[in-house]
N, C-alpha and C. Protein backbone atom coordinates (compact mmCIF):
# COMPACT_ATOMS: atom_id res chain seq x y z
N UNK A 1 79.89 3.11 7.34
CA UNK A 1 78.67 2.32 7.46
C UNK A 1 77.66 2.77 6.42
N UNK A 2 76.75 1.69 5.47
CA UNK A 2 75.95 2.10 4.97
C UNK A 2 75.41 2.85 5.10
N UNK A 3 74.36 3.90 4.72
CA UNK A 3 73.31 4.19 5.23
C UNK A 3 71.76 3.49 4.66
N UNK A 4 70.97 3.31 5.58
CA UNK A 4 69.80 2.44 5.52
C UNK A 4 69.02 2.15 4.15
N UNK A 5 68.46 1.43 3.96
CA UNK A 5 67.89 1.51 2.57
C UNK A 5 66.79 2.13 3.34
N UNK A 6 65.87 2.68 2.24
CA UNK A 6 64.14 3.07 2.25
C UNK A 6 63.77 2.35 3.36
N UNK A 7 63.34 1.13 2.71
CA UNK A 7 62.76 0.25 3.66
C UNK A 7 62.85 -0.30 4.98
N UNK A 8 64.27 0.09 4.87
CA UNK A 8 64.79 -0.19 6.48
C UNK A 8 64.53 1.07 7.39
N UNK A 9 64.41 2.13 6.53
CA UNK A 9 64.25 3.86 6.95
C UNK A 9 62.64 3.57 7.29
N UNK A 10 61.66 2.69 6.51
CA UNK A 10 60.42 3.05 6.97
C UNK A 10 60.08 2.24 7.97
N UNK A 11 60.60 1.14 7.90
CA UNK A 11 60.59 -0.04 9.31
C UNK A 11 60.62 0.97 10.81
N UNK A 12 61.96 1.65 10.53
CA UNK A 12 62.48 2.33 11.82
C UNK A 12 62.08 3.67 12.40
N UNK A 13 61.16 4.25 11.31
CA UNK A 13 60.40 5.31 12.00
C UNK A 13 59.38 5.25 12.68
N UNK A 14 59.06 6.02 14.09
CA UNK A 14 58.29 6.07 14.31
C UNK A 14 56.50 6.26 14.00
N UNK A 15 55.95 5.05 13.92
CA UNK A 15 54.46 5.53 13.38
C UNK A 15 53.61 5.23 14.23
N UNK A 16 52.36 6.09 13.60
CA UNK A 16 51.19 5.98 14.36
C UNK A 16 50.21 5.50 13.28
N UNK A 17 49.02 4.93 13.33
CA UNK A 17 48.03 5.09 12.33
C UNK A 17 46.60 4.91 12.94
N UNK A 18 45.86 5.69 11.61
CA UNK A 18 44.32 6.12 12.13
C UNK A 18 43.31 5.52 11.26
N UNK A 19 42.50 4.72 11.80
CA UNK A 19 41.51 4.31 10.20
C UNK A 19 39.61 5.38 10.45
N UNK A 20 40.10 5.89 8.92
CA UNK A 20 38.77 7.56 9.23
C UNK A 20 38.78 7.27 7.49
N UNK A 21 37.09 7.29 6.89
CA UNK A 21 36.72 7.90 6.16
C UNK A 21 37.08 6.81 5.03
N UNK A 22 37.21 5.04 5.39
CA UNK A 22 37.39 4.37 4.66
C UNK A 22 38.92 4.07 4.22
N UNK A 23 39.99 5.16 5.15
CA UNK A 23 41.41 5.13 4.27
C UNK A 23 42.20 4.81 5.94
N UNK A 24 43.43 4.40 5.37
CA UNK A 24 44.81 4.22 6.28
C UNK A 24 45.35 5.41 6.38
N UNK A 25 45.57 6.15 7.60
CA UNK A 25 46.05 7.04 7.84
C UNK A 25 47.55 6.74 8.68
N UNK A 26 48.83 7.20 8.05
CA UNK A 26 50.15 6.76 8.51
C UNK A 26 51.08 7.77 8.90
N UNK A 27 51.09 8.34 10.26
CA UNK A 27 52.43 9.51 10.09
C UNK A 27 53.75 8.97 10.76
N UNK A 28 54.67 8.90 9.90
CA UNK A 28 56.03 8.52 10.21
C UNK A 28 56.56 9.67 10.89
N UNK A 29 57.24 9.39 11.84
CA UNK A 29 58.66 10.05 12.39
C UNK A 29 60.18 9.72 12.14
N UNK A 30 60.64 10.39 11.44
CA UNK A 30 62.25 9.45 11.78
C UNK A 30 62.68 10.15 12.62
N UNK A 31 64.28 9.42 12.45
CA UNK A 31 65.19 10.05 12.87
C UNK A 31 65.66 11.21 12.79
N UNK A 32 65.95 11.56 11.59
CA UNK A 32 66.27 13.00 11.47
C UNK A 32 65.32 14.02 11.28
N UNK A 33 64.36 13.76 12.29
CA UNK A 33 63.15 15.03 12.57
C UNK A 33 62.22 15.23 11.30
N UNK A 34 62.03 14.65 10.02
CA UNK A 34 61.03 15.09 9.08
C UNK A 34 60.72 13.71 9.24
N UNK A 35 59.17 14.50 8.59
CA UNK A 35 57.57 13.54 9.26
C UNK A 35 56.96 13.66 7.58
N UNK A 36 56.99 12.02 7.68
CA UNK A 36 55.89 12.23 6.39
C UNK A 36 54.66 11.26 6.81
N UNK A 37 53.30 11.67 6.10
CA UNK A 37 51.93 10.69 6.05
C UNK A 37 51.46 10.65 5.25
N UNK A 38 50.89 9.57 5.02
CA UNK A 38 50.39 8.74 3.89
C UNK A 38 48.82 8.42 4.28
N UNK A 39 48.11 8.19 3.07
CA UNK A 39 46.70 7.71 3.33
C UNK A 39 46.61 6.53 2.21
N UNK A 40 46.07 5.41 2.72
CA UNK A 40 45.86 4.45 1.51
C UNK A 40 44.42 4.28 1.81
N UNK A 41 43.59 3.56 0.73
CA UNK A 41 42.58 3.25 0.69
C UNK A 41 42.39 2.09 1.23
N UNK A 42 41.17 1.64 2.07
CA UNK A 42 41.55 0.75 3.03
C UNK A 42 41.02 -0.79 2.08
N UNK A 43 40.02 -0.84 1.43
CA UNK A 43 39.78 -1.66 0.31
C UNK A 43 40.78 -2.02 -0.66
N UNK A 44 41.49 -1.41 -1.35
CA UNK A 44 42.50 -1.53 -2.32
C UNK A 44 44.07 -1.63 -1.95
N UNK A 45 44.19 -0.37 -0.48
CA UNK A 45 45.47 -0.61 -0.23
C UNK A 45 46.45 0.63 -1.27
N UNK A 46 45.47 1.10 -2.11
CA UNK A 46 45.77 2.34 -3.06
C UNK A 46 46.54 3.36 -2.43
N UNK A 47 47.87 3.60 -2.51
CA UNK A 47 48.29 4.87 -1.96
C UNK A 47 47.49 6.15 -2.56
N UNK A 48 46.75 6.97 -1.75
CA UNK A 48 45.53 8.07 -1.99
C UNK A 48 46.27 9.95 -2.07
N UNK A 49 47.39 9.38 -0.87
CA UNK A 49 48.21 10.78 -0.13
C UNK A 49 49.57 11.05 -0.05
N UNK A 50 50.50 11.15 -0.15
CA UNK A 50 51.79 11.18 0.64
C UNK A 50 52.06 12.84 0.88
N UNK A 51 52.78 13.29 2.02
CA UNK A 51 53.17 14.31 2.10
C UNK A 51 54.23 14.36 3.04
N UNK A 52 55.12 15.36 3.30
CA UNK A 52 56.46 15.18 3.75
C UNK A 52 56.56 17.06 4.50
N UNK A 53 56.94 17.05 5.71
CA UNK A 53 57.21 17.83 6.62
C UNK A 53 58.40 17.97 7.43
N UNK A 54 59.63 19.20 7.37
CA UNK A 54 60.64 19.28 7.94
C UNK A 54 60.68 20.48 8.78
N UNK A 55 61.29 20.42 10.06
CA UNK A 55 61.41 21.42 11.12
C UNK A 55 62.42 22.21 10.34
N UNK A 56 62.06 23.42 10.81
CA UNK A 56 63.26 24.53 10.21
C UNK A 56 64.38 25.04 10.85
N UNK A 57 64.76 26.16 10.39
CA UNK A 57 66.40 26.00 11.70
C UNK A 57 65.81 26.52 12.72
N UNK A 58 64.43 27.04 12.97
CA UNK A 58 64.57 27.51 14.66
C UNK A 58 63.87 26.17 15.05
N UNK A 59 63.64 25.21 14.71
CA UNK A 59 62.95 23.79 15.23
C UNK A 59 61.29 24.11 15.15
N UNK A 60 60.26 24.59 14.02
CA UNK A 60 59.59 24.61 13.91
C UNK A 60 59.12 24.29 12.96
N UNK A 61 57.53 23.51 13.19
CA UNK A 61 57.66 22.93 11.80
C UNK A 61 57.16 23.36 10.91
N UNK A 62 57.49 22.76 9.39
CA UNK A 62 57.64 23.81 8.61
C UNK A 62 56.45 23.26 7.70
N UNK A 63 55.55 23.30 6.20
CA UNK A 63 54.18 23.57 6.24
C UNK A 63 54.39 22.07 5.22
N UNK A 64 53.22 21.33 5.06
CA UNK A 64 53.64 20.00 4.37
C UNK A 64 53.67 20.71 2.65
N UNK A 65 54.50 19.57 2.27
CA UNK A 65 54.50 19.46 0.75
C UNK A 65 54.14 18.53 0.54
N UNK A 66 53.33 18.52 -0.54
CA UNK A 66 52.05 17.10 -1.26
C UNK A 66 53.36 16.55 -2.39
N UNK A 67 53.45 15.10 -2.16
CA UNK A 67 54.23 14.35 -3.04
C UNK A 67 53.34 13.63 -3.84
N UNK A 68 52.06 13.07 -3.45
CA UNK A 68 51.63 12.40 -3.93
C UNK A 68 50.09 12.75 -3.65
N UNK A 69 48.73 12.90 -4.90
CA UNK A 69 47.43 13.39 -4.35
C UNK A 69 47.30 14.94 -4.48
N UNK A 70 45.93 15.60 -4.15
CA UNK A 70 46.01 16.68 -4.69
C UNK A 70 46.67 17.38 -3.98
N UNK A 71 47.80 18.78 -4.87
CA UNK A 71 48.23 19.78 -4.59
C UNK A 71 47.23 20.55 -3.18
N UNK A 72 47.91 20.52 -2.79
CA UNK A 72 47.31 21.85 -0.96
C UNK A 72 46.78 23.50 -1.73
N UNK A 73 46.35 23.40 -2.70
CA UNK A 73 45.99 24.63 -3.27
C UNK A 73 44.63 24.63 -4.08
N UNK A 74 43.77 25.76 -4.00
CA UNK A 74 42.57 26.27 -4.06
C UNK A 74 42.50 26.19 -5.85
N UNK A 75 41.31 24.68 -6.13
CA UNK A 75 41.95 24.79 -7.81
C UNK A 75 39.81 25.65 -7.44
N UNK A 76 39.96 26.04 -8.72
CA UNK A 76 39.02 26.79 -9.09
C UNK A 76 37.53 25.50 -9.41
N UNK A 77 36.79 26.14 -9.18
CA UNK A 77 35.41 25.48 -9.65
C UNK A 77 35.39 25.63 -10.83
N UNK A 78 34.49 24.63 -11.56
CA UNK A 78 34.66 24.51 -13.07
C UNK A 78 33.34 25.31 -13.57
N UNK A 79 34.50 26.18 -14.62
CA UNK A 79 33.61 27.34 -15.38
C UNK A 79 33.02 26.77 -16.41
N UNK A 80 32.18 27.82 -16.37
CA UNK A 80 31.03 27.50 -17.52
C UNK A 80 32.29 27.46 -18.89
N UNK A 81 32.00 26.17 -19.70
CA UNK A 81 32.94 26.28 -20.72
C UNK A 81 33.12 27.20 -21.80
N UNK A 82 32.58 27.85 -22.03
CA UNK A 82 32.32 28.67 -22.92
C UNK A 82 33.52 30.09 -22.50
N UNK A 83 33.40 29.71 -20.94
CA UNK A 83 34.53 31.24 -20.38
C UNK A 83 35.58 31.26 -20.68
N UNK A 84 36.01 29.35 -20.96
CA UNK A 84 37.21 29.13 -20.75
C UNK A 84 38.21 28.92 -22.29
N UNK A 85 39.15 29.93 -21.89
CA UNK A 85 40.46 30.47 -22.93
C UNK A 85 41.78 29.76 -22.47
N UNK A 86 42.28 29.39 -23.44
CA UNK A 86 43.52 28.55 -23.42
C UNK A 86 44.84 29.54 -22.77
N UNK A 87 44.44 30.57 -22.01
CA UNK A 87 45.11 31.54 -21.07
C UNK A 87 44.49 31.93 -19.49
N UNK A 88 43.09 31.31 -19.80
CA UNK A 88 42.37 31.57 -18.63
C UNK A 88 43.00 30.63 -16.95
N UNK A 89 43.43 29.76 -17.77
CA UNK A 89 43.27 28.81 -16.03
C UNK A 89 44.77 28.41 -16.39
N UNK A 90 45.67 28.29 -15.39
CA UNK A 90 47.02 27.77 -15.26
C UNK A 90 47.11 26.39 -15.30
N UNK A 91 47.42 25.58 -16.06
CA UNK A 91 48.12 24.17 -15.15
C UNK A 91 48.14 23.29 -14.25
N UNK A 92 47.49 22.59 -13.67
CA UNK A 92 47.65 22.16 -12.37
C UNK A 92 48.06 20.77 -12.40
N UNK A 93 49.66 20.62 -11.84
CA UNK A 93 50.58 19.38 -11.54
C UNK A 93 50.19 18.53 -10.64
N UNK A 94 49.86 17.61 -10.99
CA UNK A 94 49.66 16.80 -9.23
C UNK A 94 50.18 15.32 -9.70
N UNK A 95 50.60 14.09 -8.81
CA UNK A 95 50.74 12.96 -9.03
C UNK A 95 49.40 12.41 -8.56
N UNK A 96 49.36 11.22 -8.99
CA UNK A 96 48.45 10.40 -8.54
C UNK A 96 48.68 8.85 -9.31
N UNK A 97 48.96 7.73 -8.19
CA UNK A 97 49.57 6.66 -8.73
C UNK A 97 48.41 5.83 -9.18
N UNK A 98 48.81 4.84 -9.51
CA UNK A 98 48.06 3.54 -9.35
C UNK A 98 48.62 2.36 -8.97
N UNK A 99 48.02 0.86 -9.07
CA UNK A 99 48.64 0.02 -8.35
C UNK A 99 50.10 -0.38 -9.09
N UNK A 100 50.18 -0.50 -10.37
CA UNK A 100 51.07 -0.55 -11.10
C UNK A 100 52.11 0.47 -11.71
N UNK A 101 51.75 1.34 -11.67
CA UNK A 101 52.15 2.91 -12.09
C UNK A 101 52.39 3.96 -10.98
N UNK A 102 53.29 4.59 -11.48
CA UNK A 102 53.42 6.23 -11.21
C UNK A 102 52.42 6.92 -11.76
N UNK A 103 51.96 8.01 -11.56
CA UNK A 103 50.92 8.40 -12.73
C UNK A 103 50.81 10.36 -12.22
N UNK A 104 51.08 11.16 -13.35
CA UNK A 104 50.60 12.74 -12.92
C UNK A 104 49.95 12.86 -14.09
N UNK A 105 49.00 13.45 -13.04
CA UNK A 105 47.84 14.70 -14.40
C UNK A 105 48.78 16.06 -14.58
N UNK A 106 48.39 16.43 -15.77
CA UNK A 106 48.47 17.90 -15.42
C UNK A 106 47.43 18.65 -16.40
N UNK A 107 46.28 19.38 -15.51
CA UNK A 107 44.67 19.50 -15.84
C UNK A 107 44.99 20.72 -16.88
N UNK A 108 44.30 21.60 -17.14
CA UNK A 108 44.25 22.67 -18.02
C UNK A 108 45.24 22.91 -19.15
N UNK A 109 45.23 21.72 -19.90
CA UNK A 109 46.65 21.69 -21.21
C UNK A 109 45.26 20.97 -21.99
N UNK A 110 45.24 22.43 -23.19
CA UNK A 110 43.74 22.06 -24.15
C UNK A 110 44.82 22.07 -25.69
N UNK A 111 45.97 21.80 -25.27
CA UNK A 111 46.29 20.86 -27.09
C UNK A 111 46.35 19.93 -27.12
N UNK A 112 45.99 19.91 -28.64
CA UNK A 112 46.27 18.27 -28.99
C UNK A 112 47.56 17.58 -29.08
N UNK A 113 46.95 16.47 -28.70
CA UNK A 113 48.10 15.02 -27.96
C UNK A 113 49.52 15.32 -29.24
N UNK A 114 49.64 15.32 -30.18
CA UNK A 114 50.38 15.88 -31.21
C UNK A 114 51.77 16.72 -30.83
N UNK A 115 50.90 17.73 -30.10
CA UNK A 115 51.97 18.95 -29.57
C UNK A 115 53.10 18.63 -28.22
N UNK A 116 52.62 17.98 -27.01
CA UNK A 116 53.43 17.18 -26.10
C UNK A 116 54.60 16.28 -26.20
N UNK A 117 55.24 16.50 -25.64
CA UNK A 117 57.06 15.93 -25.91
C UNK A 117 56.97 15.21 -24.13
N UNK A 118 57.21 14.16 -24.38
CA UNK A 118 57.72 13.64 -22.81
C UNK A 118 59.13 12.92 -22.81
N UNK A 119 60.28 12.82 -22.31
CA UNK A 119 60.89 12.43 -22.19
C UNK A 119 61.70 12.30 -20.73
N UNK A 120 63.10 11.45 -20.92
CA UNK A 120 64.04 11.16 -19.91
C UNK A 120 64.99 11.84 -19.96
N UNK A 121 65.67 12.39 -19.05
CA UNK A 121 67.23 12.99 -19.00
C UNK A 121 67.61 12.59 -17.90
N UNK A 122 68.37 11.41 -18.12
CA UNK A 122 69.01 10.47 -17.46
C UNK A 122 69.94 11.24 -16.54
N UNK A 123 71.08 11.87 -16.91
CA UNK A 123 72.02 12.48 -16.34
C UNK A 123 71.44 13.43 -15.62
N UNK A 124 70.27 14.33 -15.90
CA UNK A 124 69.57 15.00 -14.70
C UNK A 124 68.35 14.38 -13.82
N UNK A 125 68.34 12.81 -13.89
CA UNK A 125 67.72 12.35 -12.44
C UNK A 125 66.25 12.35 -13.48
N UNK A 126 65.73 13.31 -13.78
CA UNK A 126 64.40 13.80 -14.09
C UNK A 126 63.71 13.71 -15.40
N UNK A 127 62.44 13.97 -15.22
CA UNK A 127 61.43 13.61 -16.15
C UNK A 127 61.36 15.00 -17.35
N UNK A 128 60.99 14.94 -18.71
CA UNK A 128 60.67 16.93 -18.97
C UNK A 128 59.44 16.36 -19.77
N UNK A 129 58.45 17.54 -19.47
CA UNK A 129 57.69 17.63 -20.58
C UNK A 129 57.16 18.81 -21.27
N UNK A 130 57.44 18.97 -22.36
CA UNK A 130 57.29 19.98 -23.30
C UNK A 130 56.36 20.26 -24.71
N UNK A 131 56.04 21.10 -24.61
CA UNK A 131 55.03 21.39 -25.34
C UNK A 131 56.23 22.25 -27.40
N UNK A 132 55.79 21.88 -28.47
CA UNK A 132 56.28 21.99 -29.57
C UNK A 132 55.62 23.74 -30.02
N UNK A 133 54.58 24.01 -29.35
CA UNK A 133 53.95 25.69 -29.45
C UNK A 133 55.13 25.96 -28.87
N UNK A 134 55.60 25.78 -27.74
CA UNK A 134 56.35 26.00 -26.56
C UNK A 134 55.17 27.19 -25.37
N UNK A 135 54.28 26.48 -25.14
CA UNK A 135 53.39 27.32 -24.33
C UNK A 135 53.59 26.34 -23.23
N UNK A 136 54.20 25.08 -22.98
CA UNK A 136 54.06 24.59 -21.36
C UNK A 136 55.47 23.60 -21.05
N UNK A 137 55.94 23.93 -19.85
CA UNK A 137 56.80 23.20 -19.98
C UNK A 137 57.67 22.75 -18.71
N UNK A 138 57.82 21.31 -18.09
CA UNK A 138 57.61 20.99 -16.74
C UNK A 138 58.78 19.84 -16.40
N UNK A 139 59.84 20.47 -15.89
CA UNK A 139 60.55 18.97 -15.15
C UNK A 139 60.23 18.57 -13.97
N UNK A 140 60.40 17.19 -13.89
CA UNK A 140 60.03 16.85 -12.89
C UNK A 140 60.85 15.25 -12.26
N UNK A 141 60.95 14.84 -10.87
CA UNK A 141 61.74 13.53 -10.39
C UNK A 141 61.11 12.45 -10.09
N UNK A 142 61.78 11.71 -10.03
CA UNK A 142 60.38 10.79 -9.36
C UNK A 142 61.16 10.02 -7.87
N UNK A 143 60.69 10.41 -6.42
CA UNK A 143 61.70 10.69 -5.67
C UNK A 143 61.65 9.17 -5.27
N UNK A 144 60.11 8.43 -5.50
CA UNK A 144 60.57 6.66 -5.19
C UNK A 144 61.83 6.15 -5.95
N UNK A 145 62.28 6.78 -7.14
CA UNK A 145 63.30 6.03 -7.67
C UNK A 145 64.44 6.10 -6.91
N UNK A 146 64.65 7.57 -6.41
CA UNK A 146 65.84 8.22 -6.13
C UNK A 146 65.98 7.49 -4.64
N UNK A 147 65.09 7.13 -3.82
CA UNK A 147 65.37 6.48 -2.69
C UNK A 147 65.43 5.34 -2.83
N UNK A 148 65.70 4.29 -3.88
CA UNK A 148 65.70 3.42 -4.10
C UNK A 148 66.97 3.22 -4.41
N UNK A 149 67.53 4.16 -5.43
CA UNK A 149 68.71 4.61 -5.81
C UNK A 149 68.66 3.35 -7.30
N UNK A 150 66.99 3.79 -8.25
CA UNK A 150 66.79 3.15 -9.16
C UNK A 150 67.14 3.98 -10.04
N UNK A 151 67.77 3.48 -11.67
CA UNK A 151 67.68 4.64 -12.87
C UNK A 151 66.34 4.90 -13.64
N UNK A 152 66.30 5.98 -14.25
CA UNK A 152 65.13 6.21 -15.04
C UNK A 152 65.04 5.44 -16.26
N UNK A 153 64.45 4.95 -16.66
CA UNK A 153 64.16 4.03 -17.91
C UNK A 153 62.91 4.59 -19.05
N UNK A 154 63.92 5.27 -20.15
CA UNK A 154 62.02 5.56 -20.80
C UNK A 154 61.63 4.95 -21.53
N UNK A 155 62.04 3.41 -21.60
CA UNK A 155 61.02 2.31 -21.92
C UNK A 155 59.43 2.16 -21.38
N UNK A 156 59.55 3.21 -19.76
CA UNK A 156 58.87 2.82 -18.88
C UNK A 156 57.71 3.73 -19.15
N UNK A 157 58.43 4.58 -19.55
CA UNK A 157 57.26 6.19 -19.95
C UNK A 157 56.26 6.39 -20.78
N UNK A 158 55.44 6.78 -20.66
CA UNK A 158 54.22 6.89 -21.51
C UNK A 158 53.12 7.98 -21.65
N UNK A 159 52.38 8.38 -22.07
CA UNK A 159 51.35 9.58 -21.97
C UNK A 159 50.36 9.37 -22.59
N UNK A 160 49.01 10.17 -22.42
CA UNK A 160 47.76 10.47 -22.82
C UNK A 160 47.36 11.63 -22.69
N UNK A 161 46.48 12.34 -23.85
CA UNK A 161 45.66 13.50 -23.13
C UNK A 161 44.15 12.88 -23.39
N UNK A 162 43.27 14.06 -22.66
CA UNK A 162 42.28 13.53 -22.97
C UNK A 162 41.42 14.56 -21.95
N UNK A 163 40.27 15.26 -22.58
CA UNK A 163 39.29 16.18 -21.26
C UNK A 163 40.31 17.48 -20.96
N UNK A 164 41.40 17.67 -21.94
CA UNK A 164 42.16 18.86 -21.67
C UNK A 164 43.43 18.36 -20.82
N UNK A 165 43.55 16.96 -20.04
CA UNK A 165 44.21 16.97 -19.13
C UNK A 165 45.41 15.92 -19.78
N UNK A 166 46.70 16.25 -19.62
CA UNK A 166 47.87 15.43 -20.32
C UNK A 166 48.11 14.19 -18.75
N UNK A 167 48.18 13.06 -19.48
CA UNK A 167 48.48 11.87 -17.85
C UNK A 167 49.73 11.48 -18.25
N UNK A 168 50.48 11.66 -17.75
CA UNK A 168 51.97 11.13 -18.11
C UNK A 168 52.40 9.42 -16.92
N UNK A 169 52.37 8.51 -17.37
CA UNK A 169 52.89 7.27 -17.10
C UNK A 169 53.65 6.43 -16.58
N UNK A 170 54.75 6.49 -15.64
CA UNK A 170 55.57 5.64 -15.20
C UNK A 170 55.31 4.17 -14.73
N UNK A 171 55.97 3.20 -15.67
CA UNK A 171 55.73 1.90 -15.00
C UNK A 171 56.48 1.38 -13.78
N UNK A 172 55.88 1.09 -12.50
CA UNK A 172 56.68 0.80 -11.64
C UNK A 172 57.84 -0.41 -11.84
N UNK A 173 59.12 -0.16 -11.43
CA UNK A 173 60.09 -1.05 -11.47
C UNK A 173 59.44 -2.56 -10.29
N UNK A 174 59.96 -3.79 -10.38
CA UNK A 174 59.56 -4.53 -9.67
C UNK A 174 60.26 -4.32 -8.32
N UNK A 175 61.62 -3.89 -8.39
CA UNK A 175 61.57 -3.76 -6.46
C UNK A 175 60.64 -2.58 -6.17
N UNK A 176 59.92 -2.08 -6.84
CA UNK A 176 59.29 -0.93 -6.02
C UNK A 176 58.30 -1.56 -5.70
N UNK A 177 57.87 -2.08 -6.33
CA UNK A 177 56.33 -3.30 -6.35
C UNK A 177 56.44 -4.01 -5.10
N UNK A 178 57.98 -5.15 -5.21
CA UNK A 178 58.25 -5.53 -4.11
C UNK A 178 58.20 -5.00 -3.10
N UNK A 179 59.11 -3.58 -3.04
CA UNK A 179 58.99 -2.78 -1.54
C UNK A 179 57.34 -2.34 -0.99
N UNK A 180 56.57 -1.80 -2.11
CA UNK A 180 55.09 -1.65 -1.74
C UNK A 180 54.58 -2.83 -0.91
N UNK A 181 54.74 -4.01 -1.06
CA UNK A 181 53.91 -4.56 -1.05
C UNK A 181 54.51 -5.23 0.57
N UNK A 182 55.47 -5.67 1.04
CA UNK A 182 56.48 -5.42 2.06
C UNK A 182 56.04 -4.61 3.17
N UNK A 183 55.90 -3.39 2.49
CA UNK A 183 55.39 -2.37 3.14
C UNK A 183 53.96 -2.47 3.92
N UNK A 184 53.32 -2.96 2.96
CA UNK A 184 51.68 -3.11 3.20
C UNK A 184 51.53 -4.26 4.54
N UNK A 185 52.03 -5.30 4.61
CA UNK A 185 52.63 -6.12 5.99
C UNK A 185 53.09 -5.34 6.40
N UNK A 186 53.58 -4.70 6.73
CA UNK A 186 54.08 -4.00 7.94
C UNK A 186 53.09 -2.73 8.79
N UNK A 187 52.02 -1.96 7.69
CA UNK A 187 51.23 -0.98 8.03
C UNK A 187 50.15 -1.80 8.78
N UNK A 188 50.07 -3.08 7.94
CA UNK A 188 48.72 -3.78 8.99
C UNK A 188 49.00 -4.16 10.21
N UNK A 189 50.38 -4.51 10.56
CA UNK A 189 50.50 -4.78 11.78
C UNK A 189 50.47 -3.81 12.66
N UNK A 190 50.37 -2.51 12.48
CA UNK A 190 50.18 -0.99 13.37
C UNK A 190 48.53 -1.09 14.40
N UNK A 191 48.48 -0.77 15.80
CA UNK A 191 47.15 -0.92 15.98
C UNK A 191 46.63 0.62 15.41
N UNK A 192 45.57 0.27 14.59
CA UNK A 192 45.42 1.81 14.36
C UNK A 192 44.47 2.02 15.30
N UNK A 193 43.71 3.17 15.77
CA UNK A 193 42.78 4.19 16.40
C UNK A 193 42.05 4.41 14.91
N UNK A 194 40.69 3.86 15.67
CA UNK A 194 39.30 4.35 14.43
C UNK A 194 38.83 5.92 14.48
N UNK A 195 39.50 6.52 15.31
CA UNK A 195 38.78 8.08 15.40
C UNK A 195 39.94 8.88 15.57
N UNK A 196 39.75 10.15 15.65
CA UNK A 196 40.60 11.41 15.84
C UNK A 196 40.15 12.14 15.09
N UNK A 197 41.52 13.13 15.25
CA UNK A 197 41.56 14.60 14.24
C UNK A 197 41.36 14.85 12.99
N UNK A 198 41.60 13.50 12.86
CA UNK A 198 42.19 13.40 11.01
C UNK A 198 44.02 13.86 10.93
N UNK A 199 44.71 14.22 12.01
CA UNK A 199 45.69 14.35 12.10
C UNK A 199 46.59 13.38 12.60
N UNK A 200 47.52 12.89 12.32
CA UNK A 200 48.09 11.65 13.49
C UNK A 200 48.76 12.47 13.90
N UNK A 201 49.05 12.55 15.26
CA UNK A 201 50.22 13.40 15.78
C UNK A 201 51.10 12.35 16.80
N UNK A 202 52.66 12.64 16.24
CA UNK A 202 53.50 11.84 17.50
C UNK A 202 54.62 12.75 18.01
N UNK A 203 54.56 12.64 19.52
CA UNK A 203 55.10 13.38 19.94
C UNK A 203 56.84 13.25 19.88
């Protein structure tokens, strides 16, 4: 027997949703015990959040990972510029889509657009990007494709720097568009709860 597409996987999980702070708040349950939630913007419909949570082998759960939105980690307040050395501050990876696009920053990369290499490696699933100093250097997947069971295309790929920060590009394929949007009918029909934790919890 098959196994489910995406979409049929997100139909069939259990959800709850919360509307707090202007955004859609969504925590899925499936079947096989990992919980992911999402926040969209309730004006735009903008996916804002995604994150993904799995019980571990003693059945506890285990701490979220940010797929989409900022990294769960303490970025620094912005120094006086003058402090700041092209060794001082690390990197910071995060995605962040748009309605049409895939889209990741990655903040503290102060060369010029010149030096950056982005490409596809088809046969490894994944994205690379590399720096020609060789001072930075980052693979990465893009896991909507992989549940889609779409190929990578680097027709689709693209980049900018700009403010220190490199934005690397993915154009969304149209079934993903399609599935988004699919999707979006289906979240409105959820009754959401205007208040809580800020947590959805399902038991």
């Amino acid at each position: 027997m098959a196994e489910p597409s995406w979409l049929e996987q997100l139909r069939a999980a259990r959800k709850t949703a919360l509307l707090r702070d202007g955004k859609r708040k969504i925590h899925y349950l499936f079947d096989n015990g990992k919980e992911m939630a999402e926040e969209y913007d309730l004006k735009t419909n903008q996916l804002l959040l995604r994150k993904w949570r799995e019980k571990n082998a003693l059945g506890a759960c285990g701490s979220w990972q940010v797929e989409v939105g900022e990294p769960d980690l303490l970025v620094p307040g912005a120094l006086d510029r003058e402090l700041i050395k092209e060794s001082s501050t690390n990197p910071v990876f995060m995605r962040k889509d748009t309605k049409s696009n895939f889209q990741w920053r990655i903040r503290n990369l102060p060369y010029p657009k010149d030096v950056y290499r982005v490409s596809v490696e088809k046969d490894r699933c994944c994205c690379v990007v590399h720096t020609t100093n060789k001072k930075y250097y980052k693979k990465f997947s893009i896991p909507d494709l992989d549940r889609f069971q779409l190929p990578l295309d680097s027709s689709a790929l693209s980049f900018s720097h700009a403010n220190n920060t490199l934005i690397i590009t993915y154009q969304k394929p149209t079934e993903i568009l399609t599935a988004e949007d699919e999707l979006q009918k289906e979240l409105k029909k959820i009754k959401a709860a205007n208040n809580g934790d800020g947590e959805c919890k399902t038991q």
